[in-house]
C-alpha atoms as a PDB file:
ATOM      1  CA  UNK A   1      54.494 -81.788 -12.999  1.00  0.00           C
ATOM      2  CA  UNK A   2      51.999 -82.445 -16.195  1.00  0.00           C
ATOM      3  CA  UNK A   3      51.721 -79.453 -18.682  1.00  0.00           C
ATOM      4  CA  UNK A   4      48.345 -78.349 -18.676  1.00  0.00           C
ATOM      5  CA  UNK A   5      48.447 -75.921 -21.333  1.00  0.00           C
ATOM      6  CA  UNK A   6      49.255 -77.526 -24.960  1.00  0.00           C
ATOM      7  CA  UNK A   7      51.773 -75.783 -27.262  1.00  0.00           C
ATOM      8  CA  UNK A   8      49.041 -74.869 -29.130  1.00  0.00           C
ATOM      9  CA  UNK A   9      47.135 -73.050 -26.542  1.00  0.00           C
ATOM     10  CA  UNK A  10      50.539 -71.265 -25.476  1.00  0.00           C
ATOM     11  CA  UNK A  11      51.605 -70.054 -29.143  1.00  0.00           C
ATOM     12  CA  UNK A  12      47.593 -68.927 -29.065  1.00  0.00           C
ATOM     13  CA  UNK A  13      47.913 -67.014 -25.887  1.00  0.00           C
ATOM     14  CA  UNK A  14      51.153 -65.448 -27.178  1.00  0.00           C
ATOM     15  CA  UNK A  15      49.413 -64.449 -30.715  1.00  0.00           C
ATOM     16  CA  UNK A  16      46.856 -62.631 -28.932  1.00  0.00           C
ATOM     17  CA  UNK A  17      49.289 -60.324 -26.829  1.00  0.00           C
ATOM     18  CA  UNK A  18      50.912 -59.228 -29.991  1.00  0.00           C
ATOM     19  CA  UNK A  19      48.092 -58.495 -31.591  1.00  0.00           C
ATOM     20  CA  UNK A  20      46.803 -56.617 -28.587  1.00  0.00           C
ATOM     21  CA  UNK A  21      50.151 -54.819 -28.269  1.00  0.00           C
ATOM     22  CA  UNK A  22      49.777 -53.872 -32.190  1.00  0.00           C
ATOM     23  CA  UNK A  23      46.743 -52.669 -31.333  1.00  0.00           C
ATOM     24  CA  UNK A  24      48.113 -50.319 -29.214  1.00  0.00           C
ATOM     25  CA  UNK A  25      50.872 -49.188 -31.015  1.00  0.00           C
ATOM     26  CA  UNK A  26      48.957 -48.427 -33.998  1.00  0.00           C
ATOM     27  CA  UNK A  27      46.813 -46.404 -31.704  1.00  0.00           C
ATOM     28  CA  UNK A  28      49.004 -44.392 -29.662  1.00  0.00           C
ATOM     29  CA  UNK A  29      50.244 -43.761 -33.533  1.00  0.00           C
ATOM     30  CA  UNK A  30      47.238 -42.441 -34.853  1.00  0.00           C
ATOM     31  CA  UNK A  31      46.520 -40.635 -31.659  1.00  0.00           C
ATOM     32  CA  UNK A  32      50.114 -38.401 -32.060  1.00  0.00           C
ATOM     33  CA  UNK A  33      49.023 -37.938 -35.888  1.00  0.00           C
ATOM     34  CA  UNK A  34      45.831 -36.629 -35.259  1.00  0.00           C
ATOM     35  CA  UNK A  35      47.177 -34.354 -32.768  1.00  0.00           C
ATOM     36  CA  UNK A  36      50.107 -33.032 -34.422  1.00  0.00           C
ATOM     37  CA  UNK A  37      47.980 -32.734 -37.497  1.00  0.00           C
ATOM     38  CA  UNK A  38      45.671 -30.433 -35.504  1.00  0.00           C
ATOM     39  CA  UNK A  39      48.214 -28.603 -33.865  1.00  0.00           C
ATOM     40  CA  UNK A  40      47.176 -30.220 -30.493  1.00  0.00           C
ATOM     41  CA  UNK A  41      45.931 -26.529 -29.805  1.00  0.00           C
ATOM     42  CA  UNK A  42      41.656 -27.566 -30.477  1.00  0.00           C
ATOM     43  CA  UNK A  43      39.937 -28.353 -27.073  1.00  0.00           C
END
C-alpha cells in the first residue's frame, strides 16, 4: 500500500491536536480559577 499522507503532513496533523488539547487544558484551568476565585457561589 502507498502512503498517502507525507511525514510532514502527519507530524502537522499531530501538532495541531496538541495544541488543541493545550487549548483545553489551559481552559478548563482558567475556568476552575475563576470559579474558585469567586467562590463558585455567583449565578
Amino acid at each position: 500500500m502507498t502512503q498517502r499522507i507525507s511525514k510532514s503532513q502527519r507530524s502537522n496533523m499531530q501538532n495541531l491536536f496538541i495544541q488543541f488539547f493545550k487549548f483545553i487544558y489551559l481552559n478548563i484551568r482558567i475556568l476552575k480559577i475563576v470559579a474558585g476565585g469567586h467562590g463558585g457561589t455567583r449565578k
